[in-house]
N, C-alpha and C. Protein backbone atom coordinates (compact mmCIF):
# COMPACT_ATOMS: atom_id res chain seq x y z
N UNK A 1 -52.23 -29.23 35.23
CA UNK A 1 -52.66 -28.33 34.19
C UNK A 1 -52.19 -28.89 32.84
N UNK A 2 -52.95 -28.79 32.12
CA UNK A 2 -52.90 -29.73 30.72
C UNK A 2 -51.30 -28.70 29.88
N UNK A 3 -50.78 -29.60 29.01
CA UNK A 3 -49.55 -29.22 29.02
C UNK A 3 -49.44 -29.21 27.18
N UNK A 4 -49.19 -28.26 26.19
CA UNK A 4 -49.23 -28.59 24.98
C UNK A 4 -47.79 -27.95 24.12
N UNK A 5 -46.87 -29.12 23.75
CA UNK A 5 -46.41 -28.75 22.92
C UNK A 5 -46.28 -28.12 21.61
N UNK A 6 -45.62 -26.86 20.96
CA UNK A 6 -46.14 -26.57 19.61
C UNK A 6 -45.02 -26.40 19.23
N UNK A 7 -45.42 -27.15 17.63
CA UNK A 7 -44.37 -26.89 16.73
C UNK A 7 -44.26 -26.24 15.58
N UNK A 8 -43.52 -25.23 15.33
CA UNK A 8 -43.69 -24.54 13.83
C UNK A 8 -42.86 -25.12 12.74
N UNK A 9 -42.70 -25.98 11.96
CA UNK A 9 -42.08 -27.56 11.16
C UNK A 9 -41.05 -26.31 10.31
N UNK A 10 -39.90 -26.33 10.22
CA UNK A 10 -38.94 -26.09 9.67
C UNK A 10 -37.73 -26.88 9.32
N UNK A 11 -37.51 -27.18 8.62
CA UNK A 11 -35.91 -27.62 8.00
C UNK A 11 -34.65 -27.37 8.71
N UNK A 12 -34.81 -26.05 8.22
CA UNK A 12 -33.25 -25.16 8.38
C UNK A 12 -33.84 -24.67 10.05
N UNK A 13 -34.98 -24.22 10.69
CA UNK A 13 -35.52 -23.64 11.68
C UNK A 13 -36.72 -24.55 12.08
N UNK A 14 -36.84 -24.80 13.08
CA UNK A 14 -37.90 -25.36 13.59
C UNK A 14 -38.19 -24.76 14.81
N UNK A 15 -39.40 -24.27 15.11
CA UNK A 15 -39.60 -23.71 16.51
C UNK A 15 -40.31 -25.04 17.21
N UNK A 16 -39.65 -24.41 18.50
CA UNK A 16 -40.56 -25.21 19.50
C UNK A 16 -41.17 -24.54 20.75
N UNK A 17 -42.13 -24.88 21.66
CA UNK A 17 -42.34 -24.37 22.73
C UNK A 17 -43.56 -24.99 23.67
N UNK A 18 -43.70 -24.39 24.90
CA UNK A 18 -44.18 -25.59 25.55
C UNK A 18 -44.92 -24.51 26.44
N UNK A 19 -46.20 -24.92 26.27
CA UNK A 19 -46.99 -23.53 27.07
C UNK A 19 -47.88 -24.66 28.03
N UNK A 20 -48.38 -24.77 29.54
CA UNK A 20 -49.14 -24.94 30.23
C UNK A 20 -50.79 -23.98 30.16
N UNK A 21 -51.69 -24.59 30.07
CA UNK A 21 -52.81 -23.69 30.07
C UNK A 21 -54.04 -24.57 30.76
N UNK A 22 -55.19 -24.10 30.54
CA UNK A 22 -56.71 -23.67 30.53
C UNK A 22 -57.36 -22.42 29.90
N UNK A 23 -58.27 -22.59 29.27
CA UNK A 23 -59.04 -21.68 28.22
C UNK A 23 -59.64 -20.64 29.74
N UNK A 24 -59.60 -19.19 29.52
CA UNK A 24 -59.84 -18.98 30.87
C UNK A 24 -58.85 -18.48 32.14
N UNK A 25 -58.07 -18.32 31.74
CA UNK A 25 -57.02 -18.34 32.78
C UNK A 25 -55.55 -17.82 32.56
N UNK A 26 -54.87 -17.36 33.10
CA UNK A 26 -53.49 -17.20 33.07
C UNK A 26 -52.53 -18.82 32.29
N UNK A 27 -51.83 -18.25 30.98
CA UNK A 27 -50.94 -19.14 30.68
C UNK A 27 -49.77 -19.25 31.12
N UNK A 28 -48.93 -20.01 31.05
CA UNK A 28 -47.44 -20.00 31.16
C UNK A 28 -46.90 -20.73 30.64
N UNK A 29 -45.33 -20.38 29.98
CA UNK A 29 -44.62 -20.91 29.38
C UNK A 29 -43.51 -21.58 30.02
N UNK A 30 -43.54 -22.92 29.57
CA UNK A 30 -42.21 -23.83 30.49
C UNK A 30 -41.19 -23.71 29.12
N UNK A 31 -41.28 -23.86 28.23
CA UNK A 31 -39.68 -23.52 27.72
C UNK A 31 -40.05 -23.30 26.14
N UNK A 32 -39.27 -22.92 25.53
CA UNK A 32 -38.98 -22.07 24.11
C UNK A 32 -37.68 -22.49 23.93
N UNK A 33 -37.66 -22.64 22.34
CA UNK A 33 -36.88 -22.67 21.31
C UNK A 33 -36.52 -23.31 19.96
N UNK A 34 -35.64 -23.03 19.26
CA UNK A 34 -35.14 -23.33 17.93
C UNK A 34 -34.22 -24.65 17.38
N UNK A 35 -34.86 -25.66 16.76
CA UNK A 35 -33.71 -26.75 16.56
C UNK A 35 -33.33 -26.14 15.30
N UNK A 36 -31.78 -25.94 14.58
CA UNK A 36 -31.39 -25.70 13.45
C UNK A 36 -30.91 -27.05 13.26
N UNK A 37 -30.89 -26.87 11.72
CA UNK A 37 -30.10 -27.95 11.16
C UNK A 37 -29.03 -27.06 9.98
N UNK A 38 -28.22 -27.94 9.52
CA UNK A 38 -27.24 -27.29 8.39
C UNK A 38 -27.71 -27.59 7.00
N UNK A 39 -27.84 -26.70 6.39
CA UNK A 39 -28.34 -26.57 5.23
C UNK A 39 -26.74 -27.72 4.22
N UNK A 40 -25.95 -27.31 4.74
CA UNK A 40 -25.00 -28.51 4.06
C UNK A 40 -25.32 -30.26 4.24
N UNK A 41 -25.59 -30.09 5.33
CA UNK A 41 -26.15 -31.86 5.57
C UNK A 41 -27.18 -32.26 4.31
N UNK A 42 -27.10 -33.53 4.34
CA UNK A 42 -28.02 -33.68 3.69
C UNK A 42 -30.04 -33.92 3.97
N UNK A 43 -30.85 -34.14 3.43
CA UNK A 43 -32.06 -34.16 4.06
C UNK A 43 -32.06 -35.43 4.54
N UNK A 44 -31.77 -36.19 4.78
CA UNK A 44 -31.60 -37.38 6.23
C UNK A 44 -31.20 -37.15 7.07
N UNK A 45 -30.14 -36.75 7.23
CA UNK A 45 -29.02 -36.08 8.26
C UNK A 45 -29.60 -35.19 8.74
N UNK A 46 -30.32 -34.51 8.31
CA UNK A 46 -31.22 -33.03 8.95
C UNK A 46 -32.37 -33.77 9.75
N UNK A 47 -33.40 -34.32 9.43
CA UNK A 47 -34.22 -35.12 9.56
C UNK A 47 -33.92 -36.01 10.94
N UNK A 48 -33.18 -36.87 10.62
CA UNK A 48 -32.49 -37.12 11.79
C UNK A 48 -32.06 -36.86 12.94
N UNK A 49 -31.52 -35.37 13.01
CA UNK A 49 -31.06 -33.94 14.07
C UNK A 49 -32.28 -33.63 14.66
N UNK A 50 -33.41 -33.32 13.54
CA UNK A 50 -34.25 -32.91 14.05
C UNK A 50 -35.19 -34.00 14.89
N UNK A 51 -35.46 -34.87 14.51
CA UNK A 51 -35.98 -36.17 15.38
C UNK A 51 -35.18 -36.34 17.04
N UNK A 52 -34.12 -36.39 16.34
CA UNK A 52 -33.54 -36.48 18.33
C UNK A 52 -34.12 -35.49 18.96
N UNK A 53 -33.53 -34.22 18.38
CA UNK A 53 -33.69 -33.03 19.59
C UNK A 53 -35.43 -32.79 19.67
N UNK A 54 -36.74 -33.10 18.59
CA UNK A 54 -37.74 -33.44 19.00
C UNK A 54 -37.71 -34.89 19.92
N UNK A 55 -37.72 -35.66 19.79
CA UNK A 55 -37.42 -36.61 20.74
C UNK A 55 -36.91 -36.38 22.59
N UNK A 56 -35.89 -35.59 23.01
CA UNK A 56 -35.72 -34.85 23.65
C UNK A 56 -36.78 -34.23 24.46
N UNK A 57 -37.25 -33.08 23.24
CA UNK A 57 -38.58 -32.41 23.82
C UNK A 57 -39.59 -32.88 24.34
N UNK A 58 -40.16 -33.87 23.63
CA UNK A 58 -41.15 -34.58 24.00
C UNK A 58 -40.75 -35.21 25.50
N UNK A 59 -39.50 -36.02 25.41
CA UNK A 59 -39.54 -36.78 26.48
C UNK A 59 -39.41 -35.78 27.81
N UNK A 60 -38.43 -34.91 28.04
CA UNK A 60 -38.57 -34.10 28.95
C UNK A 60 -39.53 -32.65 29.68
N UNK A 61 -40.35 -32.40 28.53
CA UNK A 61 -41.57 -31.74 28.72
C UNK A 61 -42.94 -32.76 28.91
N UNK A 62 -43.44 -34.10 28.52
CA UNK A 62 -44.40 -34.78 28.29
C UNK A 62 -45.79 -33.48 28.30
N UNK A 63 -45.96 -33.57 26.85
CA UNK A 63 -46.87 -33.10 26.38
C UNK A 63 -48.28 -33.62 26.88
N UNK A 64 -49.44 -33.08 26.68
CA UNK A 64 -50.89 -34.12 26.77
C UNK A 64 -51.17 -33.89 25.25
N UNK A 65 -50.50 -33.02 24.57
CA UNK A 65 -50.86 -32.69 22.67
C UNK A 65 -49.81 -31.73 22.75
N UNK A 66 -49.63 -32.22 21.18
CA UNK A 66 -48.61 -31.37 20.16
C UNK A 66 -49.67 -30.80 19.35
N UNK A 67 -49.23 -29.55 19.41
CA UNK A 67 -50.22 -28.91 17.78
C UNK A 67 -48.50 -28.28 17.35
N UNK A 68 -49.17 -28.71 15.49
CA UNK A 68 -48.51 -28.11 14.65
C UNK A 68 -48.84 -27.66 13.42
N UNK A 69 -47.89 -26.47 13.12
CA UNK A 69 -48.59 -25.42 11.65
C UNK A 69 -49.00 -26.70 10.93
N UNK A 70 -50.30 -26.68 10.31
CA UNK A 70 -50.69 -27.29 8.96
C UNK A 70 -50.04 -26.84 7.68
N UNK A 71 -49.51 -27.61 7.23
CA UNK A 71 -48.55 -27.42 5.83
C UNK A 71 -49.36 -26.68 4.99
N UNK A 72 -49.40 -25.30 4.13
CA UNK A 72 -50.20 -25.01 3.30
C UNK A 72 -49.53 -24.97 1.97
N UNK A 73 -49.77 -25.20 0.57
CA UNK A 73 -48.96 -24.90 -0.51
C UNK A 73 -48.79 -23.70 -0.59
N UNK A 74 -47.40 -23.63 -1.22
CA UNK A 74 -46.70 -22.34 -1.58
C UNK A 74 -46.27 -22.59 -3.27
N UNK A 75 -45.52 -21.23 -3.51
CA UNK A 75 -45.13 -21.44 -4.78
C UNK A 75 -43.43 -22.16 -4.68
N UNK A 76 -43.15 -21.74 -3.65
CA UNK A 76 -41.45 -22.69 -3.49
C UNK A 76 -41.82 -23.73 -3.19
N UNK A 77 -41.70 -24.79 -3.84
CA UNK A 77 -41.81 -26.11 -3.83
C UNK A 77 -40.82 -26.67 -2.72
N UNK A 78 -39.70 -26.48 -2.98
CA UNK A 78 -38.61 -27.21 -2.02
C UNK A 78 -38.79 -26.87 -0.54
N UNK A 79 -39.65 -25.45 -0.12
CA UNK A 79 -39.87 -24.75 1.10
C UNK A 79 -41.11 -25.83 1.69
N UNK A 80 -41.87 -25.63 0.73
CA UNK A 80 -42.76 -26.65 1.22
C UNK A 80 -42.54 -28.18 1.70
N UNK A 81 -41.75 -28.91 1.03
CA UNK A 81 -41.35 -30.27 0.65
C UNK A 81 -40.70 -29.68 2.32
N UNK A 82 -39.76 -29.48 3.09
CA UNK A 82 -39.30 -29.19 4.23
C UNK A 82 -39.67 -29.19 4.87
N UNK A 83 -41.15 -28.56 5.11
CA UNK A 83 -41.85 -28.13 6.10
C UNK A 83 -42.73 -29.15 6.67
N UNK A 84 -43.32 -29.63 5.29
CA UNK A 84 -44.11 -31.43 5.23
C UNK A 84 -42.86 -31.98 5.86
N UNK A 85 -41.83 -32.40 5.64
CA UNK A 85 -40.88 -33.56 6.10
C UNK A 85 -40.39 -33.00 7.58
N UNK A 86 -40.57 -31.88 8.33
CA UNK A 86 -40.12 -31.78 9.35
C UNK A 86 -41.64 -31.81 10.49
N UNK A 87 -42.89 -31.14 9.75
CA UNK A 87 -43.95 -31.61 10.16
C UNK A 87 -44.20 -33.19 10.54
N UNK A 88 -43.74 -33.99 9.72
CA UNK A 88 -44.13 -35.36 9.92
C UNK A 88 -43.51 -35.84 11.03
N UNK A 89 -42.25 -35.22 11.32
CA UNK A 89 -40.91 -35.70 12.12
C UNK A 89 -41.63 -36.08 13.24
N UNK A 90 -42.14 -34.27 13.19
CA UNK A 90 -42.76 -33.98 14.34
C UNK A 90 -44.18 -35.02 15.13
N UNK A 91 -44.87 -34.83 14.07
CA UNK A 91 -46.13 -36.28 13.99
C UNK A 91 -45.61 -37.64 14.74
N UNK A 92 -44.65 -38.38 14.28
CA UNK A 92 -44.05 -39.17 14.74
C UNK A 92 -43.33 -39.44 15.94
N UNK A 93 -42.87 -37.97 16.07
CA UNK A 93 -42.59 -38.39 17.73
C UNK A 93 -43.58 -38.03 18.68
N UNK A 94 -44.76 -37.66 18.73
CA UNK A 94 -45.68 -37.38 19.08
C UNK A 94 -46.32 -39.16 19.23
N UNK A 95 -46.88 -39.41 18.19
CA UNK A 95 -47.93 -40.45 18.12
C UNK A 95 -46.94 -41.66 18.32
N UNK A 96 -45.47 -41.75 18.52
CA UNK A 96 -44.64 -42.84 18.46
C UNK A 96 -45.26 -42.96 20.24
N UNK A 97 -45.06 -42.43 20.83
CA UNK A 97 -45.93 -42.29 22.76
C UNK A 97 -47.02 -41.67 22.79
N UNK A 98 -47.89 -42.13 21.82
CA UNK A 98 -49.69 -41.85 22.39
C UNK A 98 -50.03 -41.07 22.41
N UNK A 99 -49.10 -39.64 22.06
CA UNK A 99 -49.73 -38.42 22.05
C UNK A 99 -50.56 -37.30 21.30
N UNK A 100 -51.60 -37.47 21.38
CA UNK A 100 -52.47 -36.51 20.28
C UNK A 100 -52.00 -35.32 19.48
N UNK A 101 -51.77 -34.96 18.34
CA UNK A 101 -51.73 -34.23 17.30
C UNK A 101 -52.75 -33.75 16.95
N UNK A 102 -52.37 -32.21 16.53
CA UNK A 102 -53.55 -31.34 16.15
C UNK A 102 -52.93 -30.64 15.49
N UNK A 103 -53.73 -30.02 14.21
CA UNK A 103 -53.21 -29.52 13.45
C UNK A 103 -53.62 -27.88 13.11
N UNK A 104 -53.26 -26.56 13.23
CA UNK A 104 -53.80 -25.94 13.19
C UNK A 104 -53.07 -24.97 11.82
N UNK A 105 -53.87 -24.30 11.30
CA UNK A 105 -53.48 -23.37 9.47
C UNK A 105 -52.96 -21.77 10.53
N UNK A 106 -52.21 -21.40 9.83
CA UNK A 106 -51.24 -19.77 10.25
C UNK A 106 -52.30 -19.11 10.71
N UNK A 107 -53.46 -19.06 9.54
CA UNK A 107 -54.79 -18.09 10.13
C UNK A 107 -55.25 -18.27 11.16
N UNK A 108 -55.23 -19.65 11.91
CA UNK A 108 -56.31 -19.99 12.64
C UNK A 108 -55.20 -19.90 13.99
N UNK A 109 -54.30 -20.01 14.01
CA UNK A 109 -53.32 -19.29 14.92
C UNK A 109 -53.18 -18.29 15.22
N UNK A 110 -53.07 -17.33 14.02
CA UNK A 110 -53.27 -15.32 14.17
C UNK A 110 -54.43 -15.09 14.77
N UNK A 111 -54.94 -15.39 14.40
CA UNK A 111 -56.71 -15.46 14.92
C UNK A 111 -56.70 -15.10 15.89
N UNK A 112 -56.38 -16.78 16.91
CA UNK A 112 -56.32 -17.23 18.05
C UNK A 112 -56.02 -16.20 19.22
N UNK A 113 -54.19 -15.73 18.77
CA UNK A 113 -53.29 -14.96 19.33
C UNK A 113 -53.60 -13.51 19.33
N UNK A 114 -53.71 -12.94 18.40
CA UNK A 114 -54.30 -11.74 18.03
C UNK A 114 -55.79 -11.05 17.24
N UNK A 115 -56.27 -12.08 17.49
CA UNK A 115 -57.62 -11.59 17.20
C UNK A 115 -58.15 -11.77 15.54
N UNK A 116 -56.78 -11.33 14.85
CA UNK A 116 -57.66 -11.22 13.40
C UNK A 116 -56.11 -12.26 12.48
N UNK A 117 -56.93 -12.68 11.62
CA UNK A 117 -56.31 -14.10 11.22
C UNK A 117 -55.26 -13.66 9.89
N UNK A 118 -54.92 -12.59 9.56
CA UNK A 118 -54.14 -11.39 8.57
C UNK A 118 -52.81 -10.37 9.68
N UNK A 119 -52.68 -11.07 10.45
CA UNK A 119 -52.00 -10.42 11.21
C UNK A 119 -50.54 -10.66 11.19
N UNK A 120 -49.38 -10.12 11.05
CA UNK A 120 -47.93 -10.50 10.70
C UNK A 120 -47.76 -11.21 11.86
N UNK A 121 -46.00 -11.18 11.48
CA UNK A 121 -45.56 -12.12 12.15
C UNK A 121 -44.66 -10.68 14.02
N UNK A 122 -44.90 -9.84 13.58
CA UNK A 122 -44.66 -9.05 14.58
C UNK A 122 -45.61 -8.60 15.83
N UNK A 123 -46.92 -8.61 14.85
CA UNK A 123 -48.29 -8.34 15.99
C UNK A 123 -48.34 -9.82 16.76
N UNK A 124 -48.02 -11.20 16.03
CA UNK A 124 -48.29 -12.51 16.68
C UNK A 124 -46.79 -12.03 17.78
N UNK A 125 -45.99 -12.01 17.56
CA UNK A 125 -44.85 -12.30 18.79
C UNK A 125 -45.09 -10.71 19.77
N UNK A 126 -45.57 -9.77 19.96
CA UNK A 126 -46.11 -8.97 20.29
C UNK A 126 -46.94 -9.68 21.86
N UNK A 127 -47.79 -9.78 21.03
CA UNK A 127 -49.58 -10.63 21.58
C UNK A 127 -48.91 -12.36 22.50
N UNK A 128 -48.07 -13.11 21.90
CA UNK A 128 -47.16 -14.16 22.62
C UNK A 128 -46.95 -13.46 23.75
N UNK A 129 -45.91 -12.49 23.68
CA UNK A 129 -44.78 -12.13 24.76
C UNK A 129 -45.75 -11.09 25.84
N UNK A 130 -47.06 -10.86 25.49
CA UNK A 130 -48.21 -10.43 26.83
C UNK A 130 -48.79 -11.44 27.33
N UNK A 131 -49.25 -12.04 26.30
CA UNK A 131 -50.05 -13.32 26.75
C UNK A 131 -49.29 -14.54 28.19
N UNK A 132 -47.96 -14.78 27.72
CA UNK A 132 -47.46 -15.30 28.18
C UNK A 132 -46.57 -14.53 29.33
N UNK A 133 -46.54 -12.94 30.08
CA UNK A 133 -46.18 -12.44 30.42
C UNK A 133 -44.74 -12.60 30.55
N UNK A 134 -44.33 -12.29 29.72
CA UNK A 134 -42.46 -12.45 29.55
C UNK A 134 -41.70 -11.30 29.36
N UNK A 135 -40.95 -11.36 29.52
CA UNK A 135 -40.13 -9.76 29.72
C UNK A 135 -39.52 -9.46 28.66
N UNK A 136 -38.90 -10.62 27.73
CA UNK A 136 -38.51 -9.87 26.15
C UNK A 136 -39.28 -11.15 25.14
N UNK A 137 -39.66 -10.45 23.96
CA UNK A 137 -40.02 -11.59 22.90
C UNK A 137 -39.01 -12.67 22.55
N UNK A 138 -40.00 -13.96 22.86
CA UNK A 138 -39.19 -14.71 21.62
C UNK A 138 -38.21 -14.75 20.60
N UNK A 139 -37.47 -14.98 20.48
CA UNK A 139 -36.76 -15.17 19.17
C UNK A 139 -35.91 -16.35 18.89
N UNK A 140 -35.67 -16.13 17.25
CA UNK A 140 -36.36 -15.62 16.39
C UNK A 140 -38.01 -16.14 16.62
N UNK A 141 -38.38 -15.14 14.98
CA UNK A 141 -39.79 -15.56 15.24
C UNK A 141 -40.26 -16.74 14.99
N UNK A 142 -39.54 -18.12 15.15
CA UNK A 142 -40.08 -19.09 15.01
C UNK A 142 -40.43 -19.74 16.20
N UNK A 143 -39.89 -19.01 17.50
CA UNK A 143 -39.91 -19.74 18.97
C UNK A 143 -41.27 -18.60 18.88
N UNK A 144 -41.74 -17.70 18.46
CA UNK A 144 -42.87 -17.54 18.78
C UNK A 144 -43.89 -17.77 18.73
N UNK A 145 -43.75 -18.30 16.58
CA UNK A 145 -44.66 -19.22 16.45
C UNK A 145 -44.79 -20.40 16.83
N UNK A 146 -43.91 -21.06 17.66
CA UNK A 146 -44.24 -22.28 18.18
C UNK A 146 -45.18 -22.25 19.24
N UNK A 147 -44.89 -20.93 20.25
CA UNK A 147 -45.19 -20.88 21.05
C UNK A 147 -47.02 -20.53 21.23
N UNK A 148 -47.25 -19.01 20.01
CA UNK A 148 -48.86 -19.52 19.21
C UNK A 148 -49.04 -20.63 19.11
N UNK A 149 -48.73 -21.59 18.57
CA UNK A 149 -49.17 -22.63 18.18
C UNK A 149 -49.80 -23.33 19.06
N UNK A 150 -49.08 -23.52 20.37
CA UNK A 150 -49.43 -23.73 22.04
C UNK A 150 -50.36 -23.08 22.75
N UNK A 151 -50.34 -21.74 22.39
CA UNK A 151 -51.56 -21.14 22.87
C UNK A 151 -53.01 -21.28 22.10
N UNK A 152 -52.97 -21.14 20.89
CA UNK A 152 -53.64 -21.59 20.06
C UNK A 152 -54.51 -23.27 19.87
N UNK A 153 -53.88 -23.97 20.66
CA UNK A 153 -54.13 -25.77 20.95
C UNK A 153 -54.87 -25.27 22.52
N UNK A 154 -54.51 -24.52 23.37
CA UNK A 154 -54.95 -24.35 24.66
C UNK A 154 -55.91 -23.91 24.60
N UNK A 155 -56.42 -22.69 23.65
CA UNK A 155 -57.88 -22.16 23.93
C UNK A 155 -58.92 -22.52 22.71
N UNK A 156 -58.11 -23.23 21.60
CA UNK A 156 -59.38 -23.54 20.95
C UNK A 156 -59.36 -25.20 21.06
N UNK A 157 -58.61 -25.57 20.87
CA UNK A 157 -58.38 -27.27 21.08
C UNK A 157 -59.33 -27.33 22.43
N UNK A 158 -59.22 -27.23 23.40
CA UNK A 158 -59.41 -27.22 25.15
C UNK A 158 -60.86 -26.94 24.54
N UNK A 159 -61.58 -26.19 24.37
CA UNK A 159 -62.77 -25.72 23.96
C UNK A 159 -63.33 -26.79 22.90
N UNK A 160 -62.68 -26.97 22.19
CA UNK A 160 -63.63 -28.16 21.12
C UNK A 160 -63.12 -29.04 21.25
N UNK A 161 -62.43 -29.96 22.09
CA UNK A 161 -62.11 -31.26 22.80
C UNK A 161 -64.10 -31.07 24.00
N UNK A 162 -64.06 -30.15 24.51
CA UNK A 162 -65.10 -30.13 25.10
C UNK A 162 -66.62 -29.90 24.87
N UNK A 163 -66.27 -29.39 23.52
CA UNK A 163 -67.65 -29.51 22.46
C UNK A 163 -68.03 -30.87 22.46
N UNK A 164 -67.04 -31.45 21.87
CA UNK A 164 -67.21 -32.75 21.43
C UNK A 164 -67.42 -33.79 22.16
N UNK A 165 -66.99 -33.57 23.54
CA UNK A 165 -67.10 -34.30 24.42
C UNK A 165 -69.09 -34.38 24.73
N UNK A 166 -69.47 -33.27 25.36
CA UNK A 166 -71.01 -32.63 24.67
C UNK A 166 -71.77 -33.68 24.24
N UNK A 167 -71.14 -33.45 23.22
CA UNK A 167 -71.89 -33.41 21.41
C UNK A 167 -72.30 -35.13 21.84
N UNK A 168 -70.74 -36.04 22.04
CA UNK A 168 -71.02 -37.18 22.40
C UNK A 168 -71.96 -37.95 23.20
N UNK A 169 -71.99 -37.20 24.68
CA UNK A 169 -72.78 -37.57 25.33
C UNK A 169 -73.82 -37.44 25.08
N UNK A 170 -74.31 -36.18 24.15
CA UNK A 170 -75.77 -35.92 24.10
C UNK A 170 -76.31 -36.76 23.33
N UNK A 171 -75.47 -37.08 22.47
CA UNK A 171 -75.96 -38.47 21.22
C UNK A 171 -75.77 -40.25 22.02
N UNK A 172 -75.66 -39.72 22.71
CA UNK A 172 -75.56 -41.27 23.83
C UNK A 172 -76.94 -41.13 24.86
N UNK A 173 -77.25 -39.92 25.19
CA UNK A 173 -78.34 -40.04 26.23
C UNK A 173 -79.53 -40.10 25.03
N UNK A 174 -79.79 -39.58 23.63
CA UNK A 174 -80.52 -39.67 22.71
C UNK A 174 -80.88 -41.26 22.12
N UNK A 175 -79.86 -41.85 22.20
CA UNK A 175 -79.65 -42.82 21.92
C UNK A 175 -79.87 -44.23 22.96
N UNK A 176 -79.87 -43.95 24.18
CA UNK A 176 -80.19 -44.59 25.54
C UNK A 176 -81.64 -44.53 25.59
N UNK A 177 -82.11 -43.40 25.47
CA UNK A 177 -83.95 -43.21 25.68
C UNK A 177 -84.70 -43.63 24.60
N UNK A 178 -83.81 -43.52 23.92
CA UNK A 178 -84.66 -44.26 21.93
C UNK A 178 -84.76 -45.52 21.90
N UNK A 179 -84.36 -46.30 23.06
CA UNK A 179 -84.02 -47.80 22.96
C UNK A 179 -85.39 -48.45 23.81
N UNK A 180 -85.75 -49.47 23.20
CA UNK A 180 -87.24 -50.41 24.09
C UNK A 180 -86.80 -51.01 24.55
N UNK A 181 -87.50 -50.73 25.97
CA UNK A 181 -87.37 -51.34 27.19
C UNK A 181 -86.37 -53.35 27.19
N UNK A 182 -85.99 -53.57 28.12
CA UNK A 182 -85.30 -54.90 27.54
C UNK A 182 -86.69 -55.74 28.28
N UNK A 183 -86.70 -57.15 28.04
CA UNK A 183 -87.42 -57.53 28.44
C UNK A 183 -86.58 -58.63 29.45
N UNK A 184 -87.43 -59.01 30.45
CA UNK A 184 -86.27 -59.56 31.70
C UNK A 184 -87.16 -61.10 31.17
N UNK A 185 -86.22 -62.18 31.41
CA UNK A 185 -86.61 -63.29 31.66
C UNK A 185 -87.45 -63.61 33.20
N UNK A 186 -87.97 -64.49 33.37
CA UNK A 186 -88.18 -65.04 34.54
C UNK A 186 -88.44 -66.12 34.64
């Protein structure tokens, strides 16, 4: 069963989580949680923390895809600048072993999870902790959004990985019949 890591890119908080799926079907979650770093360290030193213990993840879950929040601008600059540099971390240990990245925006996660793409951060860990039939929520809410994030790569990723797949072939059999005949030597 296809296996997708998600990450919600934090600095000081980074969620992680690791959901098994098919679009269609009962999910489940193989593991949840939070890498912190110390806001006293400096941003290498953090960076760094966070790379191992992603590193870690990756290696002992082996993902088939990581999806992670798409960075959106904010008005805190420095919040942002964090989120990009722990996002990338993340990118990197992903694609450092072949593994596909996907990127998905908060909306398109709420969406996903709960239906409508304006939805807090209480209705998303709510809608997680059924989805994934678990007996208490996530926490904090960043192991939940990691864990959206995973569900969110499972039913729409899984679905337009298979569009596309489609889309391809159909422009290959279009493309096969459009072609004149070869001509054979003899």
């Amino acid at each position: 069963m296809p296996r997708v890591l998600g990450v919600d890119p934090g600095l000081t908080r980074c969620g992680i989580g690791v959901v098994e799926g098919v679009p269609g079907r009962p999910l489940a979650m193989v593991a949840v949680g939070v890498v912190r770093t110390r806001t006293s360290d400096e941003i290498p030193l953090r960076l760094l923390a966070l790379e191992a213990e992603l590193e870690t993840w990756v290696e002992r879950h082996r993902p088939d895809v990581v999806a992670i929040e798409r960075v959106f601008a904010d008005a805190n600059v420095a919040s942002v600048m964090g989120t990009a540099q722990a996002s990338a971390v993340a990118m990197l240990a992903a694609t450092r072993r072949g593994i596909p990245v996907r990127l998905h925006t908060p909306t398109e996660v709420k969406a996903a999870v709960t239906g409508s793409g304006r939805a807090d951060k209480a209705q998303v860990t709510t809608m997680v902790t059924r989805l994934l039939s678990l007996d208490a929520a996530p926490r904090p809410a960043d192991a939940a959004d990691a864990l959206a994030l995973a569900i969110c790569q499972v039913w729409r990723g899984g679905t337009q990985s298979r569009l596309a797949e489609a889309v391809a072939a159909q422009a290959g059999r279009r493309t096969a019949s459009s072609r004149p005949p070869r001509a054979v030597a003899r």
